[in-house]
PDB file of N, CA and C in Angstrom:
ATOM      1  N   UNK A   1      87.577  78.845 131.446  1.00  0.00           N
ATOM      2  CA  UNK A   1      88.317  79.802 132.258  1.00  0.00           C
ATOM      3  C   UNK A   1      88.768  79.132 133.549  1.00  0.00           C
ATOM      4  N   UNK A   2      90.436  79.580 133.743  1.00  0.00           N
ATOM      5  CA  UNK A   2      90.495  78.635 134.896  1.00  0.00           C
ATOM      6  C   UNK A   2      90.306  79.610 136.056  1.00  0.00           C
ATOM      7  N   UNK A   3      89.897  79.115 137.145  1.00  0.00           N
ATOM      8  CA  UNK A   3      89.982  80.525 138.620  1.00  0.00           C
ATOM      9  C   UNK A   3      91.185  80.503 139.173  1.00  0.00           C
ATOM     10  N   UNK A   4      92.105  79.809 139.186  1.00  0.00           N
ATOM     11  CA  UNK A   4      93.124  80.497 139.359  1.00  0.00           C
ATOM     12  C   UNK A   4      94.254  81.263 139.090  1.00  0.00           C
ATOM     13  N   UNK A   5      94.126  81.101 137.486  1.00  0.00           N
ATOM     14  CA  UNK A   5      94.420  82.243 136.581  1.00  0.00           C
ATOM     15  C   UNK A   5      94.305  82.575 135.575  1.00  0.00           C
ATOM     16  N   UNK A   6      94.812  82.934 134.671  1.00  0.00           N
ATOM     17  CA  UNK A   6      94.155  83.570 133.735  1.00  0.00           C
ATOM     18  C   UNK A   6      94.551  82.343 132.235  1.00  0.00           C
ATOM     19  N   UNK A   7      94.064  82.333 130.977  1.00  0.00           N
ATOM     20  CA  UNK A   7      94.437  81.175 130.025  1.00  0.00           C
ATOM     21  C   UNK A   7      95.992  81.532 129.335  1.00  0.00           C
ATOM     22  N   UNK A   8      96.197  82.881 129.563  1.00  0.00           N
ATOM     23  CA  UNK A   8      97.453  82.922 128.415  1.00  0.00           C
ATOM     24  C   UNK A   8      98.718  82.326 130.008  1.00  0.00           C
ATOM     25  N   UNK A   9      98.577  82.138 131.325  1.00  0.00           N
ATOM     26  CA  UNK A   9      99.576  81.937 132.406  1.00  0.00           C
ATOM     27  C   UNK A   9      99.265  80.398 132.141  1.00  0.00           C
ATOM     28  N   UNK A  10      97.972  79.698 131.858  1.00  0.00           N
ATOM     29  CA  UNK A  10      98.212  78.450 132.083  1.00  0.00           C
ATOM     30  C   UNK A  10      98.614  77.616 130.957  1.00  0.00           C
ATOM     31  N   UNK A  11      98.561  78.486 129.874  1.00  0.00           N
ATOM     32  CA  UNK A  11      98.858  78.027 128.406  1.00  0.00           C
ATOM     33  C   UNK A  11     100.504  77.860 128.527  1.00  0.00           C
ATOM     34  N   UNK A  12     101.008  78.701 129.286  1.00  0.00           N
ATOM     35  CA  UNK A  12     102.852  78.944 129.593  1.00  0.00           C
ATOM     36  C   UNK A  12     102.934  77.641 130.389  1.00  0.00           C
ATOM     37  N   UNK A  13     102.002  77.691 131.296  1.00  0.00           N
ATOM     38  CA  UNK A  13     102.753  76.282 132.623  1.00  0.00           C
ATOM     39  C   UNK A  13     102.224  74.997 131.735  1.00  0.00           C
ATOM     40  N   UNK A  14     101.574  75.108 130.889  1.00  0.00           N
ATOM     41  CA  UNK A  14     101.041  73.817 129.824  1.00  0.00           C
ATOM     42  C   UNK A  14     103.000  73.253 128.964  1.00  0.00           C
ATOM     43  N   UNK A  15     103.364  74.915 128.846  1.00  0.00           N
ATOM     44  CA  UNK A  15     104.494  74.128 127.559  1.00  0.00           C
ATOM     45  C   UNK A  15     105.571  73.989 128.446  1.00  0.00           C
ATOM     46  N   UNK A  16     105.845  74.742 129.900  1.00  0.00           N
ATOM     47  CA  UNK A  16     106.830  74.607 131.048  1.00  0.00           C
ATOM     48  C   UNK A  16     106.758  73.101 131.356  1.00  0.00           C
ATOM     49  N   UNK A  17     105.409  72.381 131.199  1.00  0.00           N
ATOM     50  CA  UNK A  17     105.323  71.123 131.856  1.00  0.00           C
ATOM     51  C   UNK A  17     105.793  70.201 130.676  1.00  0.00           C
ATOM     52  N   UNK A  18     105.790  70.623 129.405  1.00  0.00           N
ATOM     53  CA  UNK A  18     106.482  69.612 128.387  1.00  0.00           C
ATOM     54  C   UNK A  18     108.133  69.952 128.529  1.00  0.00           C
ATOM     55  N   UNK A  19     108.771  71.016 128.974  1.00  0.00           N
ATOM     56  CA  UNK A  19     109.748  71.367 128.653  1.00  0.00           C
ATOM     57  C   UNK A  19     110.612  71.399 129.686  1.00  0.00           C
ATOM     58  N   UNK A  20     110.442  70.434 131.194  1.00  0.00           N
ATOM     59  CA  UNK A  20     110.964  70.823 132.636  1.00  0.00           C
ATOM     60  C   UNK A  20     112.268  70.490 132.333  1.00  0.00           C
ATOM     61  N   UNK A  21     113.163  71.416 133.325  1.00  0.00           N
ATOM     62  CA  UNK A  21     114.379  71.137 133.273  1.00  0.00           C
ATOM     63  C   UNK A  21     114.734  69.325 133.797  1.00  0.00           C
ATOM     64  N   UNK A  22     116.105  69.037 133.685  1.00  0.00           N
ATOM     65  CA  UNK A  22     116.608  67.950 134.355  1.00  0.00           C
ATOM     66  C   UNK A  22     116.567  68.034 136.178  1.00  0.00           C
ATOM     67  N   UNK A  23     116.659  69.032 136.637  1.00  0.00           N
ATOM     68  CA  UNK A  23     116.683  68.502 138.017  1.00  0.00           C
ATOM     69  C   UNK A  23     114.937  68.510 138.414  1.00  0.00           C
ATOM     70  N   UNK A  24     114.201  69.701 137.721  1.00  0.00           N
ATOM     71  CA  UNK A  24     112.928  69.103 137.869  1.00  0.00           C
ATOM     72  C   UNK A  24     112.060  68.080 137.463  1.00  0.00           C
ATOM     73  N   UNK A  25     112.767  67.260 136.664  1.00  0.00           N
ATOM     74  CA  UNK A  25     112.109  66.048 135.698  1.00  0.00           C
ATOM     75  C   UNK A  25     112.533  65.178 137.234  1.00  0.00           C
ATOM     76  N   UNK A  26     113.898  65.251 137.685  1.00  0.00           N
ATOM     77  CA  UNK A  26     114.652  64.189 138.953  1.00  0.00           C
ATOM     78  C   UNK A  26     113.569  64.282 139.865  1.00  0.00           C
ATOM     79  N   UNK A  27     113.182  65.261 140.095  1.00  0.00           N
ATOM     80  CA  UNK A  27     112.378  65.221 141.095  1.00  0.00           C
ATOM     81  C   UNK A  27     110.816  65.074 141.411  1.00  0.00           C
ATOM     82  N   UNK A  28     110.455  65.193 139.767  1.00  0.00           N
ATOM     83  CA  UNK A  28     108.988  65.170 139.838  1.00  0.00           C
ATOM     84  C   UNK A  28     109.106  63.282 139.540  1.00  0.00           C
ATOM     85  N   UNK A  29     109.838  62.695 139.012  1.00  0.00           N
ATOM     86  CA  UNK A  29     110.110  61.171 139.193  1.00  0.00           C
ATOM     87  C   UNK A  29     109.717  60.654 140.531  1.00  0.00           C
ATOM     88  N   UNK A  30     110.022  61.826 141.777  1.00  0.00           N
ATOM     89  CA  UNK A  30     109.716  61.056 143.209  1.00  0.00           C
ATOM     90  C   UNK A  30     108.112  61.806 143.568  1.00  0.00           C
ATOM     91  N   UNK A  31     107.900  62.749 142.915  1.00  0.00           N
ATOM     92  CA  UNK A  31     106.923  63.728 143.532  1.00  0.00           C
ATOM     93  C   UNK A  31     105.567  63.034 143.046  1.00  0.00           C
ATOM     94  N   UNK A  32     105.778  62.152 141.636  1.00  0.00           N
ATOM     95  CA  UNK A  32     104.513  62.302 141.086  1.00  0.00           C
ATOM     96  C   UNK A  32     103.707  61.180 141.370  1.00  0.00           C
ATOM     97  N   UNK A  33     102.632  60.987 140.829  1.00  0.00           N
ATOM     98  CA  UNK A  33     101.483  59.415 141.246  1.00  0.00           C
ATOM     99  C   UNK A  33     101.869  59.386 142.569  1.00  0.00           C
ATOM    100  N   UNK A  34     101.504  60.200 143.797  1.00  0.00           N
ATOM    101  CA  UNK A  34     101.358  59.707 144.822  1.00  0.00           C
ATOM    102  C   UNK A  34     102.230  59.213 145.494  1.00  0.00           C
ATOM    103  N   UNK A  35     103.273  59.286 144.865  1.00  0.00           N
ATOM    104  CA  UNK A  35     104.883  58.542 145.410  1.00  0.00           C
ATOM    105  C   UNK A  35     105.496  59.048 146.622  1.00  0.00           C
ATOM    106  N   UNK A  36     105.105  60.348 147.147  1.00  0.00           N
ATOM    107  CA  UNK A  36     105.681  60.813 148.465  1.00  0.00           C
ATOM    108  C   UNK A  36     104.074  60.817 149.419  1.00  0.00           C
ATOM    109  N   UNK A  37     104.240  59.688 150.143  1.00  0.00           N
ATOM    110  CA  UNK A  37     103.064  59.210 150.997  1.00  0.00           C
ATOM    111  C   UNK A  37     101.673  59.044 149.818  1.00  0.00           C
ATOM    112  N   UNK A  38     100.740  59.840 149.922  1.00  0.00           N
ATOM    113  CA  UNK A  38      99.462  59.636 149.450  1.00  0.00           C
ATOM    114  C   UNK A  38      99.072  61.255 149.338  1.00  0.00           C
ATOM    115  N   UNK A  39      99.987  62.157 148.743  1.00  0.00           N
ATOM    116  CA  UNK A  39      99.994  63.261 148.222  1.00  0.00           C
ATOM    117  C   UNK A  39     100.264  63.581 147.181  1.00  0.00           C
ATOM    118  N   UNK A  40      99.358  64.320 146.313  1.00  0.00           N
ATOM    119  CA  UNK A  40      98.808  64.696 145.743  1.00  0.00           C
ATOM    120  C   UNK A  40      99.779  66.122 145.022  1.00  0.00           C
ATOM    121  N   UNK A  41     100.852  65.997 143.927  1.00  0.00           N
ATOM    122  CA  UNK A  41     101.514  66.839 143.533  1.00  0.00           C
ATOM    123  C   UNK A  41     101.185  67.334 142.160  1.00  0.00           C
ATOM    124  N   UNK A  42     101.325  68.770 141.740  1.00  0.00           N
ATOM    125  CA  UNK A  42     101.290  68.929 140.283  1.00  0.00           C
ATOM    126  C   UNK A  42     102.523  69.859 140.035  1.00  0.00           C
ATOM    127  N   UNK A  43     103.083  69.691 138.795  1.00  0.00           N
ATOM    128  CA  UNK A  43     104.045  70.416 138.625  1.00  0.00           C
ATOM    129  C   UNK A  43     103.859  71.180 137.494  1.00  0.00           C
ATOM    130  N   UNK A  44     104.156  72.226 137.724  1.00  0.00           N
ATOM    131  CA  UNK A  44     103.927  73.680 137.007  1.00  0.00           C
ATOM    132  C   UNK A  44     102.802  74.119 136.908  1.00  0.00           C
ATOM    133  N   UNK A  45     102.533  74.337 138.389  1.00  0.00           N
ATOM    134  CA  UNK A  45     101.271  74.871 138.778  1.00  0.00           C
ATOM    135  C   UNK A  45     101.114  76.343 138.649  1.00  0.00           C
ATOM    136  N   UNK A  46     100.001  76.585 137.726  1.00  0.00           N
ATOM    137  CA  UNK A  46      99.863  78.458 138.327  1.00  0.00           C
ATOM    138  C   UNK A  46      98.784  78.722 138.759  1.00  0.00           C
ATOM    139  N   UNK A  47      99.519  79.392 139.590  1.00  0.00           N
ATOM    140  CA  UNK A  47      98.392  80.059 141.160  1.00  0.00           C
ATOM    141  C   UNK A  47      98.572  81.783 140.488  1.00  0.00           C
ATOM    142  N   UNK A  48      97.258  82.618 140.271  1.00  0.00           N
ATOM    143  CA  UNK A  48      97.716  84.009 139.832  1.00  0.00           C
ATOM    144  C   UNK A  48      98.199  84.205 138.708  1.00  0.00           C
ATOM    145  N   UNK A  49      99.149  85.472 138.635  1.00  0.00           N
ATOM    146  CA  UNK A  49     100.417  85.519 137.630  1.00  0.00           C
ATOM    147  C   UNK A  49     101.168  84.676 137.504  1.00  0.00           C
ATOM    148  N   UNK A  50     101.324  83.304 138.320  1.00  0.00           N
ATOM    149  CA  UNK A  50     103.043  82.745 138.823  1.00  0.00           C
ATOM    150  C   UNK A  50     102.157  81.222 138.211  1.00  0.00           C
ATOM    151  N   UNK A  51     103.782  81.315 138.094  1.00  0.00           N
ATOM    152  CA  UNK A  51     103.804  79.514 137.887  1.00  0.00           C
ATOM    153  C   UNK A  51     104.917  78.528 138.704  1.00  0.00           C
ATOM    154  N   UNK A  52     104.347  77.885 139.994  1.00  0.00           N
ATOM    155  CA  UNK A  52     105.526  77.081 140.535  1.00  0.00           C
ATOM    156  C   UNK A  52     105.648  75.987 140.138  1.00  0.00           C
ATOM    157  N   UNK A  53     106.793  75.444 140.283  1.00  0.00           N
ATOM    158  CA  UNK A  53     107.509  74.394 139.894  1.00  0.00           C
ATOM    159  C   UNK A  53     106.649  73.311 140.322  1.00  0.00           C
ATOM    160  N   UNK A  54     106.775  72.981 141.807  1.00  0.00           N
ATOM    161  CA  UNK A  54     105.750  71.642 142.232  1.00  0.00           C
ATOM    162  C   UNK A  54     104.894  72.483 143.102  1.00  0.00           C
ATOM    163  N   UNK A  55     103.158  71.463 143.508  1.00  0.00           N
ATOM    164  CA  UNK A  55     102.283  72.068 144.292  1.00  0.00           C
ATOM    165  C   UNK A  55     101.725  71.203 144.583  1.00  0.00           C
ATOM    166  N   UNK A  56     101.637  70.698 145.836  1.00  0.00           N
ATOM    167  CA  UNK A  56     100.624  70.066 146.584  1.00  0.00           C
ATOM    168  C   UNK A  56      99.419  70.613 147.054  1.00  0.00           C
ATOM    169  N   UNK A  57      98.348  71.286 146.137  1.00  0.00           N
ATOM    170  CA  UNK A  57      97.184  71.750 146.469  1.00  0.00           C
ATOM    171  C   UNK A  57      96.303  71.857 147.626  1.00  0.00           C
ATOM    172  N   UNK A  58      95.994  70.446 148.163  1.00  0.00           N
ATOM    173  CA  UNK A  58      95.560  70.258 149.284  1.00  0.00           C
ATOM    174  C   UNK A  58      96.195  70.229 150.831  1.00  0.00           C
ATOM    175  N   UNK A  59      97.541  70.090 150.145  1.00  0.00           N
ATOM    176  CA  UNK A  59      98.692  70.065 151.776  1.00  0.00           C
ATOM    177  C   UNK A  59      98.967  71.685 151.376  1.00  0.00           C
ATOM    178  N   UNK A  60      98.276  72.423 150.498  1.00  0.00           N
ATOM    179  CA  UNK A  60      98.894  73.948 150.125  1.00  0.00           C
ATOM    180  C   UNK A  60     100.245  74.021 150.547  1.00  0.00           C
ATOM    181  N   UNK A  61     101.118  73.434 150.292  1.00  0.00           N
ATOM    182  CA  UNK A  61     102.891  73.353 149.776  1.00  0.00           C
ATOM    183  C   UNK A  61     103.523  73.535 148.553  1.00  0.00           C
ATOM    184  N   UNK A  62     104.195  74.515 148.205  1.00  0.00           N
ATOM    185  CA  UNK A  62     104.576  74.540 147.092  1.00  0.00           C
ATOM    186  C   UNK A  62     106.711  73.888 147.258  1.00  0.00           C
ATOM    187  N   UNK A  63     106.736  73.892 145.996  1.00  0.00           N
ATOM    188  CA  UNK A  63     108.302  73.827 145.842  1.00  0.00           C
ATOM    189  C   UNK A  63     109.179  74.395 144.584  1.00  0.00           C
ATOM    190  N   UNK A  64     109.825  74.870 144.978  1.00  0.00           N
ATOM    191  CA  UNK A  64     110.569  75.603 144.044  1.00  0.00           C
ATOM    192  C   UNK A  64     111.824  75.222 144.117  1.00  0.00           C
ATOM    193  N   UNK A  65     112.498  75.256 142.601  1.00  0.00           N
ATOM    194  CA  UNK A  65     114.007  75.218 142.468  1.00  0.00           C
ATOM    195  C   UNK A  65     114.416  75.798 141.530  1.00  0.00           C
ATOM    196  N   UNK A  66     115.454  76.506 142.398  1.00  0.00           N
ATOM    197  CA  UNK A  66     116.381  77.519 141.772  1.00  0.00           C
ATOM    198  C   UNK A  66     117.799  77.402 140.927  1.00  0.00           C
ATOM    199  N   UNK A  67     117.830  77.754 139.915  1.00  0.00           N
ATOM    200  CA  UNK A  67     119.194  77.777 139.443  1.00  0.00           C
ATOM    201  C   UNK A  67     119.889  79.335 139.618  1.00  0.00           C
ATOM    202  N   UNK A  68     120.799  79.286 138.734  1.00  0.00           N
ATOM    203  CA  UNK A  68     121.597  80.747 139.373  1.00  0.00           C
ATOM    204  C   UNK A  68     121.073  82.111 138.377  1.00  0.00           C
ATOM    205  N   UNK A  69     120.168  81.650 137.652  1.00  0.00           N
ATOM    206  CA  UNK A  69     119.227  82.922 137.567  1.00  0.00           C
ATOM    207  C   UNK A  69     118.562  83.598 138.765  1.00  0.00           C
ATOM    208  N   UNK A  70     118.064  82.857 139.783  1.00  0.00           N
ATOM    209  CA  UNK A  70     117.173  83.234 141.070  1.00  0.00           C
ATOM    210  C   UNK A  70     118.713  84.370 141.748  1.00  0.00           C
ATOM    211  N   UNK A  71     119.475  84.431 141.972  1.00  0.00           N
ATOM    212  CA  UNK A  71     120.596  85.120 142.376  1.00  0.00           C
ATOM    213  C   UNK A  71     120.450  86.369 141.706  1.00  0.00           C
ATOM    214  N   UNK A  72     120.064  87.080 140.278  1.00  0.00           N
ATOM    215  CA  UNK A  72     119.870  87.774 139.767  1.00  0.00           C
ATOM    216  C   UNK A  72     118.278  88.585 139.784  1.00  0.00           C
ATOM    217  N   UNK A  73     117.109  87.732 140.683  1.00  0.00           N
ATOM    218  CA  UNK A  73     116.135  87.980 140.767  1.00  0.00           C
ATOM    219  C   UNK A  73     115.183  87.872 142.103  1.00  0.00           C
ATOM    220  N   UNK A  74     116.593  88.314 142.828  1.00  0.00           N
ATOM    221  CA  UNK A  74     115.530  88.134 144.657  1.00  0.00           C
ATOM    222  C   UNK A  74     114.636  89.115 144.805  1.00  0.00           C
ATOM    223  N   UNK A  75     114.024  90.432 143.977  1.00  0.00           N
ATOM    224  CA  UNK A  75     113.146  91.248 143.943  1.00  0.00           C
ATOM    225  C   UNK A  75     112.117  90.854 143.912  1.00  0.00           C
ATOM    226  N   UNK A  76     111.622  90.080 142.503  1.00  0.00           N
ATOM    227  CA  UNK A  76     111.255  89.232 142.131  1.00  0.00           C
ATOM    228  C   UNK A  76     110.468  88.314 142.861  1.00  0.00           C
ATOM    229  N   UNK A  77     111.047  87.117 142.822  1.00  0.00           N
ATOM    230  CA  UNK A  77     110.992  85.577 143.898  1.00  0.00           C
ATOM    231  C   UNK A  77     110.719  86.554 145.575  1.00  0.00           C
ATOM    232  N   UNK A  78     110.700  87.231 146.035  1.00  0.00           N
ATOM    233  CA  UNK A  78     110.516  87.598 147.320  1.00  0.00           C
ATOM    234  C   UNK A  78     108.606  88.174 147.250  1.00  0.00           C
ATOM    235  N   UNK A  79     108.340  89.168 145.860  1.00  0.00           N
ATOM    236  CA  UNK A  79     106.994  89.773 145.623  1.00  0.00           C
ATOM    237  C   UNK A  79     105.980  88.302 145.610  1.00  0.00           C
ATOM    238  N   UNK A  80     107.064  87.190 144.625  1.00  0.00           N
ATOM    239  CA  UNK A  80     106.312  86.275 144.582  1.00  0.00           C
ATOM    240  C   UNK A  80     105.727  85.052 145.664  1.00  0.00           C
ATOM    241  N   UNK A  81     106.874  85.430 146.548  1.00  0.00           N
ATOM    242  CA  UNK A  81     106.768  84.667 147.923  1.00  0.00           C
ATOM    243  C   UNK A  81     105.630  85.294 148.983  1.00  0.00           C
ATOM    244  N   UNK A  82     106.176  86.521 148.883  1.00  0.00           N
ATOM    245  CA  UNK A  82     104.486  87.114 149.533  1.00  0.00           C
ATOM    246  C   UNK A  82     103.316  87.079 148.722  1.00  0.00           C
ATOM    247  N   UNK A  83     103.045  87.182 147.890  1.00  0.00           N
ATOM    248  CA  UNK A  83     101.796  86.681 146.778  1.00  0.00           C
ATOM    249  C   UNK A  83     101.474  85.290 147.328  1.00  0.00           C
ATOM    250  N   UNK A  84     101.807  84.158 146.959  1.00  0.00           N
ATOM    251  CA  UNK A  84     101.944  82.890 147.304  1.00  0.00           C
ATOM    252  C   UNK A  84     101.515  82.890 148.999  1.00  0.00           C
ATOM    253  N   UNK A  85     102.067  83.219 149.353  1.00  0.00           N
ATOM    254  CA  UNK A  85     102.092  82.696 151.178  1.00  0.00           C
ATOM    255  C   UNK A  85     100.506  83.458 151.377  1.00  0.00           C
ATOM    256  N   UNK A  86     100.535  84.798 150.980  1.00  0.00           N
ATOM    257  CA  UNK A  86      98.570  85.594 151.619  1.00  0.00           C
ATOM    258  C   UNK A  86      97.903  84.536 151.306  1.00  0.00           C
ATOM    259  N   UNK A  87      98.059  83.232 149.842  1.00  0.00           N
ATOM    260  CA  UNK A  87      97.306  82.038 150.028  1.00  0.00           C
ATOM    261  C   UNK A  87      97.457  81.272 150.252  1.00  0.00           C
ATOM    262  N   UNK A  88      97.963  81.508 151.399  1.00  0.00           N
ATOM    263  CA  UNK A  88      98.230  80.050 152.292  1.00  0.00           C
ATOM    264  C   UNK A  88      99.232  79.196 152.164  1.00  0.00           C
ATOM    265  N   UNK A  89     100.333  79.143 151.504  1.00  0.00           N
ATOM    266  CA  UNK A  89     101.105  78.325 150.480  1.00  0.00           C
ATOM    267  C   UNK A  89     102.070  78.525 151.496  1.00  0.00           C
ATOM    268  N   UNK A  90     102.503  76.998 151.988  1.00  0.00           N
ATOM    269  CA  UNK A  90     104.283  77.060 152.931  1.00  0.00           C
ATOM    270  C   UNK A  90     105.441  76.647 151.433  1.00  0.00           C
ATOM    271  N   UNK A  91     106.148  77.613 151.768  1.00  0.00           N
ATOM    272  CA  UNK A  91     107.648  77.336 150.135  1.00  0.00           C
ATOM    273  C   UNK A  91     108.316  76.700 150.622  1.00  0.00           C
ATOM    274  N   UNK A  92     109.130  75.410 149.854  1.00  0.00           N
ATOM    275  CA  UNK A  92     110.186  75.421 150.295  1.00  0.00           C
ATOM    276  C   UNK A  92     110.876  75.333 148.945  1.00  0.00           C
ATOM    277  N   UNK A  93     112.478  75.752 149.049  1.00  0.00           N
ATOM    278  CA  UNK A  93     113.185  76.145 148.099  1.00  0.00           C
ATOM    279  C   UNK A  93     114.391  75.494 147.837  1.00  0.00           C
ATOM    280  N   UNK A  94     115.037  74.816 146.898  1.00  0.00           N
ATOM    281  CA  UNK A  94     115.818  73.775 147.005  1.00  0.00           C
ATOM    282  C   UNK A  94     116.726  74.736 145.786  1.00  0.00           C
ATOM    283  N   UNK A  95     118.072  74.338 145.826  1.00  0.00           N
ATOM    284  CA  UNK A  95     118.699  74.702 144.600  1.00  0.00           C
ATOM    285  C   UNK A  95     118.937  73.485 143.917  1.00  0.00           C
ATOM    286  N   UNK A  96     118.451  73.674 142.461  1.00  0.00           N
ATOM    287  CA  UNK A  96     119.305  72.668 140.939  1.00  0.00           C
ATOM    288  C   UNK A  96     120.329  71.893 141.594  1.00  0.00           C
ATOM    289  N   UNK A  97     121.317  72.069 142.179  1.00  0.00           N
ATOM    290  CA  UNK A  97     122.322  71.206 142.377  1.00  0.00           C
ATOM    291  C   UNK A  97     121.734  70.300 143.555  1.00  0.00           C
ATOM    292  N   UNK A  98     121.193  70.566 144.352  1.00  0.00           N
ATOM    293  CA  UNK A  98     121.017  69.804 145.619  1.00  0.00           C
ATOM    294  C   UNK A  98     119.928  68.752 145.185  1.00  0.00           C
ATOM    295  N   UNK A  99     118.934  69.295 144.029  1.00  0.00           N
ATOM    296  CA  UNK A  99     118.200  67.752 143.912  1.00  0.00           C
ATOM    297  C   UNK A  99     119.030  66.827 142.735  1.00  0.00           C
ATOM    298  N   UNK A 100     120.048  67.398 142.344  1.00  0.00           N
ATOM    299  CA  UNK A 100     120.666  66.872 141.344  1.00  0.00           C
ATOM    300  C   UNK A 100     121.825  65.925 142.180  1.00  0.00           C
ATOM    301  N   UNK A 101     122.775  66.435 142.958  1.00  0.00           N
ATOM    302  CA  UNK A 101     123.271  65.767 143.978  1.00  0.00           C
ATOM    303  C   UNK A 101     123.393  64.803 145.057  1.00  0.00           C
ATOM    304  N   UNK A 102     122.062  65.524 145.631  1.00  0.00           N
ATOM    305  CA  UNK A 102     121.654  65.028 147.267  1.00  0.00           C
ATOM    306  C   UNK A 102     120.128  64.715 147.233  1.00  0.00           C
ATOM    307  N   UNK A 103     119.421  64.295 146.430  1.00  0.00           N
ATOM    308  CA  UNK A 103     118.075  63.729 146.062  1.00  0.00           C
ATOM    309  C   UNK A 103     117.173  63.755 147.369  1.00  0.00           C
ATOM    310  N   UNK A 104     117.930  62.592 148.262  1.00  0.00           N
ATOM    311  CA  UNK A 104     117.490  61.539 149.176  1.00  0.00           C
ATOM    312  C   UNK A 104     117.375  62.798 150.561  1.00  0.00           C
ATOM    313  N   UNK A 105     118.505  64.088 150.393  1.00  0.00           N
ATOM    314  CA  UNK A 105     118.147  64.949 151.568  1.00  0.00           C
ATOM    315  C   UNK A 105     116.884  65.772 151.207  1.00  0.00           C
ATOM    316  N   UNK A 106     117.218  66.524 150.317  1.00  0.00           N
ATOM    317  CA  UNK A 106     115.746  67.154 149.521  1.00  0.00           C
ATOM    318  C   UNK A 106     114.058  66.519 149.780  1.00  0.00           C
ATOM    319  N   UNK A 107     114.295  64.581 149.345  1.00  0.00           N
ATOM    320  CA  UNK A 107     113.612  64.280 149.718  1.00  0.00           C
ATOM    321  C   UNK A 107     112.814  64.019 151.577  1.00  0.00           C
ATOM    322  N   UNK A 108     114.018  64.277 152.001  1.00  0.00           N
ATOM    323  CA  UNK A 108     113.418  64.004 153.749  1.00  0.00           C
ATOM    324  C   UNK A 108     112.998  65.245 154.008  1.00  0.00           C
ATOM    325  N   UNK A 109     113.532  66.321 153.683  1.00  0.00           N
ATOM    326  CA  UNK A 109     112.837  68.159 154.056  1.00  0.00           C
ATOM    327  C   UNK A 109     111.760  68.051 153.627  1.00  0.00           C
ATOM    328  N   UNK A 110     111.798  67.319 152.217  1.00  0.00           N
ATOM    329  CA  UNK A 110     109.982  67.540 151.748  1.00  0.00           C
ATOM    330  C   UNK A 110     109.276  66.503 152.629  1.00  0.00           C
ATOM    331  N   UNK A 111     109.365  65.724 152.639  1.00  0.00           N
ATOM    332  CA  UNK A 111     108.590  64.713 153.834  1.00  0.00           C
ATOM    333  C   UNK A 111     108.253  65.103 154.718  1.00  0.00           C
ATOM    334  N   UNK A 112     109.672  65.638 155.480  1.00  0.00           N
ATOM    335  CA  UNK A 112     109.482  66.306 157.208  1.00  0.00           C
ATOM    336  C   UNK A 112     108.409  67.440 157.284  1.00  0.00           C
ATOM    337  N   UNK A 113     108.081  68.124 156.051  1.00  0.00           N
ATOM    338  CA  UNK A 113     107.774  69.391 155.722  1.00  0.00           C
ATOM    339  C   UNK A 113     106.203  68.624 155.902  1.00  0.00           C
ATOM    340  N   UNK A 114     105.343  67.549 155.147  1.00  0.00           N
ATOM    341  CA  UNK A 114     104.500  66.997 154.535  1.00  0.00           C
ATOM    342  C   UNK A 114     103.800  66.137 156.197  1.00  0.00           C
ATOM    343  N   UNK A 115     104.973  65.864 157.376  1.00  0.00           N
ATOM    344  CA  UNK A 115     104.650  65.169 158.207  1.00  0.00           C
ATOM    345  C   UNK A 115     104.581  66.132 159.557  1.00  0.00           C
ATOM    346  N   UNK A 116     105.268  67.359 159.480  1.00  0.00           N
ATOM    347  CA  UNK A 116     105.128  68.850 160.355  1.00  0.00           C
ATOM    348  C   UNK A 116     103.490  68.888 160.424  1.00  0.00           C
ATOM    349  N   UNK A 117     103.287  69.315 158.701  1.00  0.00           N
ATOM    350  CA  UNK A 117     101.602  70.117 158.556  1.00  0.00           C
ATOM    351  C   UNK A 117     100.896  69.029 159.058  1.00  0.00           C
ATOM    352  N   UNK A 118     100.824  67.284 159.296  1.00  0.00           N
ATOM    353  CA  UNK A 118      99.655  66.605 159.776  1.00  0.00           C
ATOM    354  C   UNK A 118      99.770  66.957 161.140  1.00  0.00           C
ATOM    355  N   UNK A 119     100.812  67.742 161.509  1.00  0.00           N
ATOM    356  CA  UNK A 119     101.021  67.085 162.901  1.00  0.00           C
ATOM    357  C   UNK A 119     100.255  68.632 163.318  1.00  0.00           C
ATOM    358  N   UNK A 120     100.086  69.218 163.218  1.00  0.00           N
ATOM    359  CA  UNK A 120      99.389  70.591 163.665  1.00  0.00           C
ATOM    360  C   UNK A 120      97.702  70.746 163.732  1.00  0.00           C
TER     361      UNK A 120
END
């Protein structure tokens, strides 16, 4: 049993993690083994009901990216943003095109984001 959620949510982020889209495959290429400083990322993490895209556990950072389904579901992604944040979790939210595009900016927000929290 996992404690942070339940087996049939982590059995989903098990086949999400064989099945990531292309801009999240782009990006977990920079996210993963430690490759952004000496942090510690997993992707298709579920915390609860939810399953996010990337999670830095110990820097409690999550990341999410949106395609143009999220436009059809800000009800949604907003319940899940307050869920997420009561544990502690800072979001940040990138759209499909921008890590597909602009990699290298995506990558400095997540950094700046990663070099903010030491600094506090």
């Amino acid at each position: 049993m996992h404690k942070r959620t339940t087996p049939k949510i982590f059995a989903r982020a098990k086949r999400l993690h064989r099945e990531m889209t292309e801009p999240e495959s782009k990006l977990w290429a920079h996210l993963r083994a430690h490759r952004m400083g000496d942090v510690h990322f997993r992707n298709q993490h579920a915390i609860g009901n939810y399953i996010v895209d990337f999670c830095a556990p110990r820097k409690k950072l999550i990341i999410e990216l949106d395609g143009s389904q999220h436009l059809e579901q800000k009800e949604y992604d907003e319940e899940r943003s307050v869920f997420l944040k009561s544990k502690g979790y800072r979001i940040l939210r990138f759209w499909n095109h921008e890590v597909m595009n602009n990699t290298d900016s995506v990558l400095t927000v997540i950094w700046d984001s990663l070099k903010e929290q030491n600094e506090t």
